[in-house]
C-alpha atoms as a PDB file:
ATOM      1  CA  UNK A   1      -4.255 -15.145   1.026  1.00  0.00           C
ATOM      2  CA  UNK A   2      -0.914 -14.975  -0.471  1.00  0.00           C
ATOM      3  CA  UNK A   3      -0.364 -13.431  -4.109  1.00  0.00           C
ATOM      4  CA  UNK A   4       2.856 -13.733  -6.353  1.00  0.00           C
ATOM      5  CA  UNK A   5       3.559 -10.688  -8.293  1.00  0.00           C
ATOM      6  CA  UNK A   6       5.968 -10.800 -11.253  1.00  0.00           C
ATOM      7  CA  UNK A   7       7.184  -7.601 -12.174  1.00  0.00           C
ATOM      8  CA  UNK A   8      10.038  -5.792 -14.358  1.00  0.00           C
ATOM      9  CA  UNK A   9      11.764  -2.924 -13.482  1.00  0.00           C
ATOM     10  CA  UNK A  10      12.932  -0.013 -16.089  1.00  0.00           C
ATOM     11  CA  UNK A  11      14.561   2.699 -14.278  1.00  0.00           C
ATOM     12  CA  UNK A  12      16.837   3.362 -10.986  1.00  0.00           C
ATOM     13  CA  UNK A  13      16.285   5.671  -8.304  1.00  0.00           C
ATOM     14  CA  UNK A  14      18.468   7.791 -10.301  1.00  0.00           C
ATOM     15  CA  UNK A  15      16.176   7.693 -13.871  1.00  0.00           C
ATOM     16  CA  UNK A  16      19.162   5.616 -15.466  1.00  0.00           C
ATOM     17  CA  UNK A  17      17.771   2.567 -17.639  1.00  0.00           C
ATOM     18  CA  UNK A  18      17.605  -0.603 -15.299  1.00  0.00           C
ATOM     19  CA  UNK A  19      16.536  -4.119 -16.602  1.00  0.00           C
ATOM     20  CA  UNK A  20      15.484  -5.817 -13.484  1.00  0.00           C
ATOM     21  CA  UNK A  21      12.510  -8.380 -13.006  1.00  0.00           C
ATOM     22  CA  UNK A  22      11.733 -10.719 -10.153  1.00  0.00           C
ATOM     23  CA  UNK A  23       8.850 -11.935  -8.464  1.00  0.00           C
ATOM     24  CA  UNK A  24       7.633 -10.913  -5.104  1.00  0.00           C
ATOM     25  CA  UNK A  25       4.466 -12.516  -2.684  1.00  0.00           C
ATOM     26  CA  UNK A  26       2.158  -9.918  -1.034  1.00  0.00           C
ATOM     27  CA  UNK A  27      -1.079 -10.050   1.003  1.00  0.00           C
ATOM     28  CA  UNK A  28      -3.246  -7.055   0.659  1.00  0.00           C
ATOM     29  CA  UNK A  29      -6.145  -6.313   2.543  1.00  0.00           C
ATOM     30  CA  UNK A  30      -9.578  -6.797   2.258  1.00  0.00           C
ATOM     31  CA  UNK A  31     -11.080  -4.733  -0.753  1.00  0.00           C
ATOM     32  CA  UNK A  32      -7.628  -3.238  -1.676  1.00  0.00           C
ATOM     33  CA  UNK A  33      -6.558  -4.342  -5.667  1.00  0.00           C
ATOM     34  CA  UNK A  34      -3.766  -6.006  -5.494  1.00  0.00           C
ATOM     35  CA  UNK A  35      -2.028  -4.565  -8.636  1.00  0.00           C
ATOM     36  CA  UNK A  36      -2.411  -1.322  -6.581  1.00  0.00           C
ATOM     37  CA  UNK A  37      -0.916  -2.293  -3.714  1.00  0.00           C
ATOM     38  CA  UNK A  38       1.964  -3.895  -5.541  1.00  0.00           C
ATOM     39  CA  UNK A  39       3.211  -1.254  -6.969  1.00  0.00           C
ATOM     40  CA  UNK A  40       3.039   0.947  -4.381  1.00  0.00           C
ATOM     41  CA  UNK A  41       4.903  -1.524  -2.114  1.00  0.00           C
ATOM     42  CA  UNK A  42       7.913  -2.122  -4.702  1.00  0.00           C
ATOM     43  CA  UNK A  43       7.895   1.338  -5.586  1.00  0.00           C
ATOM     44  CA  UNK A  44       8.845   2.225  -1.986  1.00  0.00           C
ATOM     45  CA  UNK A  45      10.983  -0.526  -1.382  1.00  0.00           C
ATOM     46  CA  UNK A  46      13.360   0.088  -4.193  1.00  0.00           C
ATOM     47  CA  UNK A  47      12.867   3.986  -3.963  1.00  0.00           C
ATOM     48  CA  UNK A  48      11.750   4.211  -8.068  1.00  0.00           C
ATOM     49  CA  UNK A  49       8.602   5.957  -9.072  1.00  0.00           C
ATOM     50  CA  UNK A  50       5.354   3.511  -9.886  1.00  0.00           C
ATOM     51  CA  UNK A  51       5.960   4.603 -13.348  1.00  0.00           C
ATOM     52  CA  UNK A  52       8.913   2.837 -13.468  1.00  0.00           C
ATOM     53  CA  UNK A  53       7.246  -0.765 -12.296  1.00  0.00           C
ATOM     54  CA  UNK A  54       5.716  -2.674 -15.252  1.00  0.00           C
ATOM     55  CA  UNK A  55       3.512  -5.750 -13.254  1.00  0.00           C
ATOM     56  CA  UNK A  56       3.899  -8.547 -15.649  1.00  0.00           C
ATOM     57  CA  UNK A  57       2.295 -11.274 -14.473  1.00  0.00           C
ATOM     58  CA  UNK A  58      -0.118 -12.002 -11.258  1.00  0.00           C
ATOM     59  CA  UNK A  59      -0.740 -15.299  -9.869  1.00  0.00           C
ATOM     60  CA  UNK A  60      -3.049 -16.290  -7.055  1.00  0.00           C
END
């Protein structure tokens, strides 16, 4: 099963201010929560810390 994720951004990999949001689709695993997995996932992928990732919306 495929999720869509909308999320906002508020920092660079560098801790400047950043105003970035976009939607993504993920597909966790069984028994994982997905808002979890999310933000571990885009907070790898754009090299920010998951403090940085506000999840704004989640759509099944």
């Amino acid at each position: 099963m495929s999720i869509k994720v909308h999320y906002h951004i508020s920092q660079d990999r560098a801790g400047l201010p950043q105003d970035y949001s976009g939607a993504r689709h993920f597909t966790p695993s069984e028994g994982q929560a997905i808002e979890e997995f999310a933000l571990q996932q885009l907070a790898a992928d754009y090299q920010v810390p998951e403090s940085a990732i506000e999840i704004r919306k989640i759509e099944g």
